[in-house]
C-alpha atoms as a PDB file:
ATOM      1  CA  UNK A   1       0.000   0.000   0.000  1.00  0.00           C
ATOM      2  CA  UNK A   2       3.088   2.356   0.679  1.00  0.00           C
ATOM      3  CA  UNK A   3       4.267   1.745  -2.597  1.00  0.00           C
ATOM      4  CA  UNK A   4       1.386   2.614  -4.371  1.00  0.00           C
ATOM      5  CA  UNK A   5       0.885   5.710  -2.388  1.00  0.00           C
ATOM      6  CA  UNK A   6       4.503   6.785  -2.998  1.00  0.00           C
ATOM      7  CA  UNK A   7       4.131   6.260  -6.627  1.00  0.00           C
ATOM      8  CA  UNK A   8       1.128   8.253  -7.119  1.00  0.00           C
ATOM      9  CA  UNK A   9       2.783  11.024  -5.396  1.00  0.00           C
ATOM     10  CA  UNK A  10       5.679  10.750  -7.471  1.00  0.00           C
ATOM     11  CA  UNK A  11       3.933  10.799 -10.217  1.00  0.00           C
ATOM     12  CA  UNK A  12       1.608  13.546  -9.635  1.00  0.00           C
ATOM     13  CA  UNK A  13       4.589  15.660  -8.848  1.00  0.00           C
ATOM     14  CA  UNK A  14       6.189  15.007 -12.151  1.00  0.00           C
ATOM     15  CA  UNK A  15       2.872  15.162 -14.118  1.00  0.00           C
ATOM     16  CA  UNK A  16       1.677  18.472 -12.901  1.00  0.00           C
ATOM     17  CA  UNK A  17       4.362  20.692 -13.262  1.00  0.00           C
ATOM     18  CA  UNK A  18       5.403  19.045 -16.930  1.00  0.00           C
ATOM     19  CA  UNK A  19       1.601  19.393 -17.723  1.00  0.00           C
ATOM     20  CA  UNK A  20       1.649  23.281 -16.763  1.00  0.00           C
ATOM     21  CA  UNK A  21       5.021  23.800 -18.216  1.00  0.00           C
ATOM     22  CA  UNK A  22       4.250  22.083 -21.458  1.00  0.00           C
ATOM     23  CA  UNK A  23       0.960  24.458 -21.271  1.00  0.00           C
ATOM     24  CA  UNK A  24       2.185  27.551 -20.651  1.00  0.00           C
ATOM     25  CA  UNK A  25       5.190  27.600 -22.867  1.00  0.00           C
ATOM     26  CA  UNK A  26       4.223  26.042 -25.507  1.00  0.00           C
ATOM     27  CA  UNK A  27       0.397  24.640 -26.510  1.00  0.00           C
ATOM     28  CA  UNK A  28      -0.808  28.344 -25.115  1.00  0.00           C
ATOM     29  CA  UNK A  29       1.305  30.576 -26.652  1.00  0.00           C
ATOM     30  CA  UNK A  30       1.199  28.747 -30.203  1.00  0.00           C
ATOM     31  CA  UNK A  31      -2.790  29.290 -29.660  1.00  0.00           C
ATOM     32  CA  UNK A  32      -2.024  33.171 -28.904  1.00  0.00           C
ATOM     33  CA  UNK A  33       0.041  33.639 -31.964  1.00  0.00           C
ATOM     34  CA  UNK A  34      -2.296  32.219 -34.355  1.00  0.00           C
ATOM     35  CA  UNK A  35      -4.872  34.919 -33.421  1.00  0.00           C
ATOM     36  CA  UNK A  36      -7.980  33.352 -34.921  1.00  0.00           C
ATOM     37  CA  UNK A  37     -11.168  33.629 -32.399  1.00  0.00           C
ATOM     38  CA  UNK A  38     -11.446  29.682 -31.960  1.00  0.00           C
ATOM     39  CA  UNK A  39      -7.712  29.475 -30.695  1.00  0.00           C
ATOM     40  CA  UNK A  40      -8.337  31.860 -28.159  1.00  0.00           C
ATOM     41  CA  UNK A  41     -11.578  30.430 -27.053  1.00  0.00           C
ATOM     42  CA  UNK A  42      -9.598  27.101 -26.736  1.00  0.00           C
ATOM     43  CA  UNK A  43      -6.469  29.321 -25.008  1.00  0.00           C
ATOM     44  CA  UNK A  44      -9.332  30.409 -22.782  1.00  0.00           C
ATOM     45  CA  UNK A  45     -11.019  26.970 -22.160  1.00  0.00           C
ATOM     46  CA  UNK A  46      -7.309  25.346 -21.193  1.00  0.00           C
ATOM     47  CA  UNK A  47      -6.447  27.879 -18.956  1.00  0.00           C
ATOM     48  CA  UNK A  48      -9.821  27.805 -17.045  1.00  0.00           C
ATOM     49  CA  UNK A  49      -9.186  24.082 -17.075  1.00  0.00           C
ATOM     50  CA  UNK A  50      -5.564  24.326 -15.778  1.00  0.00           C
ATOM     51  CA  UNK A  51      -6.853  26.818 -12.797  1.00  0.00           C
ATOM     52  CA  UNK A  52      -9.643  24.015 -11.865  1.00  0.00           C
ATOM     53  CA  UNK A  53      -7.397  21.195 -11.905  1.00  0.00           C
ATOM     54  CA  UNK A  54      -4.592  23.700  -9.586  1.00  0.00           C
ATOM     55  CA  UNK A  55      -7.888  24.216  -7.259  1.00  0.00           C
ATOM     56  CA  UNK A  56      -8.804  20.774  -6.987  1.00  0.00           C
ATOM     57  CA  UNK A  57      -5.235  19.582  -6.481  1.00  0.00           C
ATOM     58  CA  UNK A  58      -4.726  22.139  -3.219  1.00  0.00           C
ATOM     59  CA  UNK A  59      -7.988  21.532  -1.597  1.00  0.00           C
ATOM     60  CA  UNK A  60      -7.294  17.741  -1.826  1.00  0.00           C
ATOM     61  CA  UNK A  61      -3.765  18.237  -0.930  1.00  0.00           C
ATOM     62  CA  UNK A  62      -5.475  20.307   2.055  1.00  0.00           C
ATOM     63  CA  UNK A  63      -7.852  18.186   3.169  1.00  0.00           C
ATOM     64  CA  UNK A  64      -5.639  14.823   3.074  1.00  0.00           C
ATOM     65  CA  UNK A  65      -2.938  16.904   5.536  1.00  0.00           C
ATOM     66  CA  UNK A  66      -5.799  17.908   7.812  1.00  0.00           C
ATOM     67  CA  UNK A  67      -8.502  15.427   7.468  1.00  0.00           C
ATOM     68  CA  UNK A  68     -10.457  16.819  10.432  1.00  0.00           C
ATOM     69  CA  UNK A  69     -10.256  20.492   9.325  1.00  0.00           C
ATOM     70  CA  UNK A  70     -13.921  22.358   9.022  1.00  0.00           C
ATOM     71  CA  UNK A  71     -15.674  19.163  10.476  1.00  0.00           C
ATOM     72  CA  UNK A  72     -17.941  19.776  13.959  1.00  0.00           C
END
């Protein structure tokens, strides 16, 4: 059970910031400089997305450190 737990971390910790690098520096920007309205909507739509995902990821990193936090 360790294992798996340690891998998962591991993993997410790679994943994420490869994910938001590869995003930001390069899928992004290549749909800012072509400039049509659809590429931004989608530049829009992945960035929303990212800033769900970096949401999600903190209150579940929050809630698994405190478990008990905001329960009466």
């Amino acid at each position: 059970m360790f294992a798996m737990k340690l891998t998962s971390i591991l993993l997410g910790a790679l994943l994420y910031p490869v994910a938001s690098g590869c995003w930001f520096t390069w899928i992004a920007l290549d749909l800012l400089e072509t400039g049509t309205t659809e590429a931004l909507i989608y530049a829009f739509a992945g960035t929303c997305a990212w800033l769900l995902i970096t949401f999600g990821l903190a209150v579940h990193i929050i809630k698994t450190a405190r478990p008990t936090a905001g329960g009466r």
